[in-house]
C-alpha atoms as a PDB file:
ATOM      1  CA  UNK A   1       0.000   0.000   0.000  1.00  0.00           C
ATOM      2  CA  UNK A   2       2.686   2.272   0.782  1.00  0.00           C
ATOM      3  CA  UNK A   3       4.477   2.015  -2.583  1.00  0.00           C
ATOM      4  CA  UNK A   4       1.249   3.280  -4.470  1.00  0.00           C
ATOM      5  CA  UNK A   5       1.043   5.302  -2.322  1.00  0.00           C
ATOM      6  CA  UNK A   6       4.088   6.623  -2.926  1.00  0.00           C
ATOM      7  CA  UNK A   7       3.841   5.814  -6.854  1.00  0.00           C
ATOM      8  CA  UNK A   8       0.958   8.166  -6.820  1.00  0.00           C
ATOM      9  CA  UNK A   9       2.876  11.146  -5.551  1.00  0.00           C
ATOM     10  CA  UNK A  10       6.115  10.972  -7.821  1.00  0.00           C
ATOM     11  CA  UNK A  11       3.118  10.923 -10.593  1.00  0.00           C
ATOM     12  CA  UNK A  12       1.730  14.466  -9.673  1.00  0.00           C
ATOM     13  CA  UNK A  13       4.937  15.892  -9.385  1.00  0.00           C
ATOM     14  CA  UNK A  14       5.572  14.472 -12.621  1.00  0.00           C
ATOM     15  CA  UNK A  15       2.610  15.776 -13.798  1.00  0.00           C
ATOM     16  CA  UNK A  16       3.240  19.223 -11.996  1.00  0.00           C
ATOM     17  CA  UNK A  17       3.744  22.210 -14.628  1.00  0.00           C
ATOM     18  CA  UNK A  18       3.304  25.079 -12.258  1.00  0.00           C
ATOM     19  CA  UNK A  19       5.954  27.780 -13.031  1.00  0.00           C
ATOM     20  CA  UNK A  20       6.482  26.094 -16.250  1.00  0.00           C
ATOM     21  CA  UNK A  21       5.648  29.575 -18.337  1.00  0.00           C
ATOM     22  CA  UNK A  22       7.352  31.247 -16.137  1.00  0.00           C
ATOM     23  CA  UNK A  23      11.032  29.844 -16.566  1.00  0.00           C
ATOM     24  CA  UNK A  24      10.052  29.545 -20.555  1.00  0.00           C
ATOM     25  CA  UNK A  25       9.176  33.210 -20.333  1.00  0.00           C
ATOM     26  CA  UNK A  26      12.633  34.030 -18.625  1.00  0.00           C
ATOM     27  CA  UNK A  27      14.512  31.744 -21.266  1.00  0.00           C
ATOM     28  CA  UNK A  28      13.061  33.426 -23.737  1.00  0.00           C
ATOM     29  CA  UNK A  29      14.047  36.766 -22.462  1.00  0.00           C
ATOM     30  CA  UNK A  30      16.965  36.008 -22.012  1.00  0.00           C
ATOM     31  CA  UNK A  31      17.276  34.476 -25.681  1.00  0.00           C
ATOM     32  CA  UNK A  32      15.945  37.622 -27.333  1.00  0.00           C
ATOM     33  CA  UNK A  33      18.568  39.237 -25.240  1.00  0.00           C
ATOM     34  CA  UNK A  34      21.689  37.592 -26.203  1.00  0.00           C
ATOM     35  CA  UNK A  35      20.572  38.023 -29.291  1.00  0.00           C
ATOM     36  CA  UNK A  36      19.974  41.661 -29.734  1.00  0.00           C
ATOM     37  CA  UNK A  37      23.039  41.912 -27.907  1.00  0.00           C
ATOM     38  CA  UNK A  38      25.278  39.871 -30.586  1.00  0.00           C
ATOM     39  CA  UNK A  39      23.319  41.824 -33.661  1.00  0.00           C
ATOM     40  CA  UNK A  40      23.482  45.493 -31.858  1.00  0.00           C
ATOM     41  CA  UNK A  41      26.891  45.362 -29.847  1.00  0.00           C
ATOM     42  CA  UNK A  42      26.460  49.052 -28.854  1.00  0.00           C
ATOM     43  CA  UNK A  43      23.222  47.466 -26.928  1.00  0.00           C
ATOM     44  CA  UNK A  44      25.699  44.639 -25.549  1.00  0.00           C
ATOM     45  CA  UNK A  45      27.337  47.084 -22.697  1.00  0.00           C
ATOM     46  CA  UNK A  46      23.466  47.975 -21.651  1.00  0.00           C
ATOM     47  CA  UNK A  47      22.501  44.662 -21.092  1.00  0.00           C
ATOM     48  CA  UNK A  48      25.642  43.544 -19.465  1.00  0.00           C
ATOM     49  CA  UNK A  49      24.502  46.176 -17.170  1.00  0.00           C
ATOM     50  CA  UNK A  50      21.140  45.057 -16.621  1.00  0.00           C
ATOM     51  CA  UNK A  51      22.651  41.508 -15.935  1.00  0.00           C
ATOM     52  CA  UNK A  52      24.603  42.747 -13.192  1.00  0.00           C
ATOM     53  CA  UNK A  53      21.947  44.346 -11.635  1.00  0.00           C
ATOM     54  CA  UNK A  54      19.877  41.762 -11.537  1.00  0.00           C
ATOM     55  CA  UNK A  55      22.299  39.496 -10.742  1.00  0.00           C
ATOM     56  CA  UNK A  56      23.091  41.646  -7.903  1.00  0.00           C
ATOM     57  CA  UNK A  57      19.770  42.390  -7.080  1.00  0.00           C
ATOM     58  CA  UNK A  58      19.061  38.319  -6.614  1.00  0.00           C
ATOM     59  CA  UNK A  59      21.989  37.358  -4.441  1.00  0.00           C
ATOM     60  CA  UNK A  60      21.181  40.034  -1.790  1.00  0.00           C
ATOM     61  CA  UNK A  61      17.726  38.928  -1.841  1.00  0.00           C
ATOM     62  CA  UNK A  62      19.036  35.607  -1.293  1.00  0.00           C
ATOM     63  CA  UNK A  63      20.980  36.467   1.450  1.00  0.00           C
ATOM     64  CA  UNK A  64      18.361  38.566   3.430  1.00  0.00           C
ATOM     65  CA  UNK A  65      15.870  34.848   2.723  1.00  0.00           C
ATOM     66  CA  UNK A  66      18.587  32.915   4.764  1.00  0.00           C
END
């Protein structure tokens, strides 16, 4: 009983696609990014910049979570 039991669970999480748009969404951003970035390479500094903020902007959040 136990192993459907647990059989049952590892299928929903299979089955689980919430926050699935969201990380293609971000992919793709960051796609169309690298892109105008290699076709526009005066745009390149400006999103290096963003990046870093970001980047920046994440790790302090993720030290204030901890």
């Amino acid at each position: 009983m136990n192993k459907l039991k647990n059989l049952v669970w590892n299928l929903r999480i299979i089955k689980d696609t919430k926050g699935q748009d969201l990380i293609e969404y971000a992919l793709m951003a960051g796609f169309v990014a690298v892109a105008a970035g290699a076709i526009m390479p005066n745009v390149a500094t400006s999103i290096s910049t963003i990046f870093s903020k970001v980047a920046t902007t994440m790790s302090t959040a993720a030290a204030a979570g901890s």
